[in-house]
Protein backbone atom coordinates (compact mmCIF):
# COMPACT_ATOMS: atom_id res chain seq x y z
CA UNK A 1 -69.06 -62.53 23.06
CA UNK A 2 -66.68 -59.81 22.92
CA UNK A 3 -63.49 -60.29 21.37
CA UNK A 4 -60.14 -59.65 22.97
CA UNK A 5 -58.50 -56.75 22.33
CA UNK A 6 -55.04 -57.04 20.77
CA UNK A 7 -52.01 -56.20 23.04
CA UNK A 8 -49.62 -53.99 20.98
CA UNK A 9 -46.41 -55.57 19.55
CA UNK A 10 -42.92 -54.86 19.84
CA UNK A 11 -41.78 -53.83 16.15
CA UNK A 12 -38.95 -53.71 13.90
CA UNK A 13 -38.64 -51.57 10.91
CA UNK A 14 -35.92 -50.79 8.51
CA UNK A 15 -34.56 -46.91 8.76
CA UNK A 16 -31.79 -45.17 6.41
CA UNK A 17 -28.65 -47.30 7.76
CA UNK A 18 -30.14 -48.60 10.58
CA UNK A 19 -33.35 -50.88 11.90
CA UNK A 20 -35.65 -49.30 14.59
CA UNK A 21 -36.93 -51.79 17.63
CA UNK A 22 -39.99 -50.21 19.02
CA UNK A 23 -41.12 -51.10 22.63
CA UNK A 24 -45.02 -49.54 22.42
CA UNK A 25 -45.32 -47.65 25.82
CA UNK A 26 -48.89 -49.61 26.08
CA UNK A 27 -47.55 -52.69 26.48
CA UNK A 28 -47.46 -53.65 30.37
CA UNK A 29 -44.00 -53.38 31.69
CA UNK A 30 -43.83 -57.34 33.24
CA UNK A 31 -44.63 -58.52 28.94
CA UNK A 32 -41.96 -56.05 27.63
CA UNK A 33 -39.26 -59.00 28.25
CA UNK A 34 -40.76 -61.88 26.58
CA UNK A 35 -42.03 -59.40 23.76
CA UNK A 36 -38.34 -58.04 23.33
CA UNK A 37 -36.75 -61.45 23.58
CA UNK A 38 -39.73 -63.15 20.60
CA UNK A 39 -39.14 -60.42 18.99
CA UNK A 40 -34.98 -60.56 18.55
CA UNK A 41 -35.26 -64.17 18.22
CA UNK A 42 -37.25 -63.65 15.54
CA UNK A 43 -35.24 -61.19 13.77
CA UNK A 44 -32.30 -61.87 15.12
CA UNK A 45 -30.39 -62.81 11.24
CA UNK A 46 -31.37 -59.13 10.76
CA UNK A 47 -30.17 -58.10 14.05
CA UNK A 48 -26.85 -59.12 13.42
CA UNK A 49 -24.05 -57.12 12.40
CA UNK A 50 -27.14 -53.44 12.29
CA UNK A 51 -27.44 -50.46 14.28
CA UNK A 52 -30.21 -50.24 16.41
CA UNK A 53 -32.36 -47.50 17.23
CA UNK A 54 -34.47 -48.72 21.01
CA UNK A 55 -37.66 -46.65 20.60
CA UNK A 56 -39.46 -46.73 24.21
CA UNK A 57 -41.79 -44.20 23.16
CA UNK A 58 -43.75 -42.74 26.09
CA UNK A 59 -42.86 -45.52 28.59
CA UNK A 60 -41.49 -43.86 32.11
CA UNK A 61 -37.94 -44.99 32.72
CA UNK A 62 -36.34 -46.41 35.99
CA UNK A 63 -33.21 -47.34 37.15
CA UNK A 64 -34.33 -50.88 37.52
CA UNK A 65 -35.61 -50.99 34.12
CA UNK A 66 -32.74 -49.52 32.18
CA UNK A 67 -30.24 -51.78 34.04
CA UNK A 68 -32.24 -54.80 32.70
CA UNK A 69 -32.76 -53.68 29.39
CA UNK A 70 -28.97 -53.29 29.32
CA UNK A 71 -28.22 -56.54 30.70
CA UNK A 72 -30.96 -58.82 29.41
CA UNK A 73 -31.46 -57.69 26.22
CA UNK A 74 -28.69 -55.40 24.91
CA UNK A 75 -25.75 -57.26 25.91
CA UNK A 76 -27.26 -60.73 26.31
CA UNK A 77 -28.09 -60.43 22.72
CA UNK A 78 -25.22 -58.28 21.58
CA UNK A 79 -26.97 -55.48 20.36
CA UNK A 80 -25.51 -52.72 18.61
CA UNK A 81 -27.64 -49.58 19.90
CA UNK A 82 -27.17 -46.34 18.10
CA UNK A 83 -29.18 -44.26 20.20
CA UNK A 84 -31.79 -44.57 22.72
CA UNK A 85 -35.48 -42.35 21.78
CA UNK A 86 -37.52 -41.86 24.57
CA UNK A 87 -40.35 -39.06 25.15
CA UNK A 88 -40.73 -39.71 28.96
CA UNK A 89 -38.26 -36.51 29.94
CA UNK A 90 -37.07 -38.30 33.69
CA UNK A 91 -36.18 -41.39 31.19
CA UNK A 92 -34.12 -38.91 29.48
CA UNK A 93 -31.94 -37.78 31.71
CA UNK A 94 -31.47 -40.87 33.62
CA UNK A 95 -30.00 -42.40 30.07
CA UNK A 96 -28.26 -39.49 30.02
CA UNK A 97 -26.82 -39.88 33.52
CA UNK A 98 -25.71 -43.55 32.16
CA UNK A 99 -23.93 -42.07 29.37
CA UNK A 100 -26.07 -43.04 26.65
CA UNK A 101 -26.59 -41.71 23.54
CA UNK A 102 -30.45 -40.43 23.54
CA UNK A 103 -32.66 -39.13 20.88
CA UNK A 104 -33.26 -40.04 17.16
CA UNK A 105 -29.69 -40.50 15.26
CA UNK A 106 -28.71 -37.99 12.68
CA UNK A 107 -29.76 -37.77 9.73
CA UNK A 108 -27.02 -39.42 6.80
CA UNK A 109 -25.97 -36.84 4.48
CA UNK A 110 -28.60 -35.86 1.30
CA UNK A 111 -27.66 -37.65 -1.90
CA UNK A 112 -29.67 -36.91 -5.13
CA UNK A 113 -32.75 -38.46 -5.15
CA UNK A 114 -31.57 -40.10 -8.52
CA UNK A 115 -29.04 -42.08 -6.71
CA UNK A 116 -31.07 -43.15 -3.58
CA UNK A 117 -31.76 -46.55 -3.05
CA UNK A 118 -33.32 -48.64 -0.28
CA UNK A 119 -32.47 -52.23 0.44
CA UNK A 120 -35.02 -54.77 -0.17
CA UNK A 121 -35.93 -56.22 3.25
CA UNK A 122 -35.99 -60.55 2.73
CA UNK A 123 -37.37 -62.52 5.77
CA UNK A 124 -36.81 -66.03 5.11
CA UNK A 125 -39.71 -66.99 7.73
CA UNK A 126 -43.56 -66.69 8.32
CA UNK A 127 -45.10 -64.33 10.20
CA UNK A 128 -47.88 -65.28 12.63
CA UNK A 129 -51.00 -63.06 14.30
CA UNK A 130 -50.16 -60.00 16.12
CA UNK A 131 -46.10 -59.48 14.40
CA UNK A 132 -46.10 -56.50 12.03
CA UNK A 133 -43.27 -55.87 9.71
CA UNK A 134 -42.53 -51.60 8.37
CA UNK A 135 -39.81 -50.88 6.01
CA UNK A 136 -38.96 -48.09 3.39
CA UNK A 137 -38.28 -50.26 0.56
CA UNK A 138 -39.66 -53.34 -1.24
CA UNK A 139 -39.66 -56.43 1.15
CA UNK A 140 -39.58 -59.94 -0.12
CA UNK A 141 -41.19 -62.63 2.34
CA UNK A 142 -40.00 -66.15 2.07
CA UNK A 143 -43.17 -68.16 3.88
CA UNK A 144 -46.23 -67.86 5.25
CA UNK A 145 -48.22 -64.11 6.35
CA UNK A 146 -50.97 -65.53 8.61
CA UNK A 147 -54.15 -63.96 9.40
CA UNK A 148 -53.67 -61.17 12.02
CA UNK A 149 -50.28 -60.18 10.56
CA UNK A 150 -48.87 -56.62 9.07
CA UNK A 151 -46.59 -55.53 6.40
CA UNK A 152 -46.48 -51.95 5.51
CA UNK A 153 -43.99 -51.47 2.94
CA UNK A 154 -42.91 -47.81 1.15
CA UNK A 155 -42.55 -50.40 -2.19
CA UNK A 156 -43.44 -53.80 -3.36
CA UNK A 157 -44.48 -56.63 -1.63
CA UNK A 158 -43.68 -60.38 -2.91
CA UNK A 159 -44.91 -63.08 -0.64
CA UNK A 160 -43.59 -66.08 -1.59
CA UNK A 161 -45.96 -68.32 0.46
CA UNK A 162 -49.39 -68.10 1.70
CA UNK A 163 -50.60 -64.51 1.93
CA UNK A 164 -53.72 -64.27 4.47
CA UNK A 165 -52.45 -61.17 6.72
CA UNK A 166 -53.26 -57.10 5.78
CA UNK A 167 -50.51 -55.98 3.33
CA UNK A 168 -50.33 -52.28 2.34
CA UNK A 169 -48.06 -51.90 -0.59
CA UNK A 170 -46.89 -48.01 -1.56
CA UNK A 171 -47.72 -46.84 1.83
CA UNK A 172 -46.19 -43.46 1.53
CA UNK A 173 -47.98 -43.05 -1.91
CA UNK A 174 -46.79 -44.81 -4.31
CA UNK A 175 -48.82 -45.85 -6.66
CA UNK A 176 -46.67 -48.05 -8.86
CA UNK A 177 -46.13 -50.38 -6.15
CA UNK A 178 -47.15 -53.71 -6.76
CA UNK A 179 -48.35 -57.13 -4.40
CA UNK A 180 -47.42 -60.70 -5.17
CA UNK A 181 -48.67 -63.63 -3.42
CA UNK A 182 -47.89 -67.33 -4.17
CA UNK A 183 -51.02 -68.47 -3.00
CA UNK A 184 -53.65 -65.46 -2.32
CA UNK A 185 -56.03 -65.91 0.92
CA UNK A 186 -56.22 -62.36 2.56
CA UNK A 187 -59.72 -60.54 2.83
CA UNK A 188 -57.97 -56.46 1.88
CA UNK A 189 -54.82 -55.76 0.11
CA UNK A 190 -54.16 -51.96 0.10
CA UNK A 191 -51.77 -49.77 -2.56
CA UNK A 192 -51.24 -46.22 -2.07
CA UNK A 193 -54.68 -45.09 -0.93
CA UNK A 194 -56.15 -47.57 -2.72
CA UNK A 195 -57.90 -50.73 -0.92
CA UNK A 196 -59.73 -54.14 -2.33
CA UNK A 197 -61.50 -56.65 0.28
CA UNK A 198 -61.97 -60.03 -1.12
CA UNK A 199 -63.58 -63.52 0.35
CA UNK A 200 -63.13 -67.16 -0.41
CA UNK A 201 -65.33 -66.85 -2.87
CA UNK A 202 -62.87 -64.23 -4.87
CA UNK A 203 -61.68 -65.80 -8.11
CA UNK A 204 -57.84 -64.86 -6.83
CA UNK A 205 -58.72 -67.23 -3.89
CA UNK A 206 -56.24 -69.89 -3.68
CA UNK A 207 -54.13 -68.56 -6.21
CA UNK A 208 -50.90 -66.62 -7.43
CA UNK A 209 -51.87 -62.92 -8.14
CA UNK A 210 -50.52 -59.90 -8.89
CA UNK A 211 -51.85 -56.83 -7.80
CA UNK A 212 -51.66 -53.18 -9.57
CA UNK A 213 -52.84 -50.08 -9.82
CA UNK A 214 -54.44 -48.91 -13.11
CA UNK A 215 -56.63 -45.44 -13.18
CA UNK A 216 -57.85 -45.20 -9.95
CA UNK A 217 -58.21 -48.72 -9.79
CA UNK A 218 -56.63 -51.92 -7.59
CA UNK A 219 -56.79 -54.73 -10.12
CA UNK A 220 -55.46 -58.43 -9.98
CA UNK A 221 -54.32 -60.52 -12.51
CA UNK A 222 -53.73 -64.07 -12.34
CA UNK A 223 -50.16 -65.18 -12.48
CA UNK A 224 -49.34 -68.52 -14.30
């Protein structure tokens, strides 16, 4: 029996000042609407009071379907979009034409890296199969990461819950970056370029562990 593929996710990830809600052009245009409106539900205590970047990627743009994003999502939800990012060129111009502000925001001005910081992103809530969570900095999960859930973080990741979802810890290199999970149940955790797979049978099973890198190494420790 073959196993069904996985329709892509609408996404939100932490940027420098602002979050990014991605709308992946293969998602069929008639689910974009419930996928936007689970999605800001979701994340809607984050939502509040941010910037938004709406990333529609490759998807080709219509009248129709820039009036509704307007009106259904942007204002029913009271959105604050900082610019629109679209690679579909008629799209373009047609947000354009609307007097939108297209393209990918600019960039803040440089501070020394010594003085750079990135929030911590803290979701007070689980995340179920199919949701993926991206962000620069550490992020701090209060609940549950079920099986067929993402979080890709450029730091540390705490899970304060059940951990059974793919984590990826340091995923722009970093090395030093460590996992915690409350209760550890997932089959990889990954660190850097670094990856472990594990099985109920894993001593960690069931358990609060910490995960590090040492050499070339991913090792876990037990956590009392």
């Amino acid at each position: 029996m073959e196993r069904e593929k996985e329709k892509p996710a609408v996404v939100l990830k932490g940027g420098a000042g602002h979050l990014r809600l991605v709308v992946p052009d293969g998602l069929p245009d008639p689910e974009v609407w419930p996928a936007l409106e689970k999605a800001i539900q979701e994340a809607h205590h984050l939502l509040e009071g941010s910037r938004v970047v709406l990333d529609l990627q490759g998807r080709p743009l219509t009248e129709e379907l820039i009036g509704r994003m307007l009106k259904d999502v942007i204002w029913n939800y009271g959105l604050s979009i900082l610019s629109w990012v679209s690679f579909d060129s008629g799209g373009q111009n047609l947000l354009r034409k609307a007097g939108l502000a297209v393209g990918e925001p600019a960039a803040a001005p440089s501070e020394p890296r010594q003085a750079r910081s990135v929030q911590t992103l803290l979701l007070d809530r689980s995340l179920r199969s199919g949701q993926k969570v991206e962000h620069p900095g550490d992020v701090f999960i209060i609940g549950q990461v079920n099986d067929g859930a993402e979080v890709v973080s450029a730091g540390n990741i705490v899970v304060w819950g059940r951990l059974q979802g793919l984590v990826h810890a340091g995923a722009e290199g970093n090395v030093s970056s460590r996992v915690i999970a409350k209760s550890f149940e997932a089959t990889q955790v990954r660190i850097g370029r670094l990856f472990s797979t594990f099985d109920s049978a894993s001593p960690w099973y069931g358990k609060s562990v910490l995960f590090a890198v040492e050499g070339d190494a991913l090792i876990a420790k037990e956590l009392p």
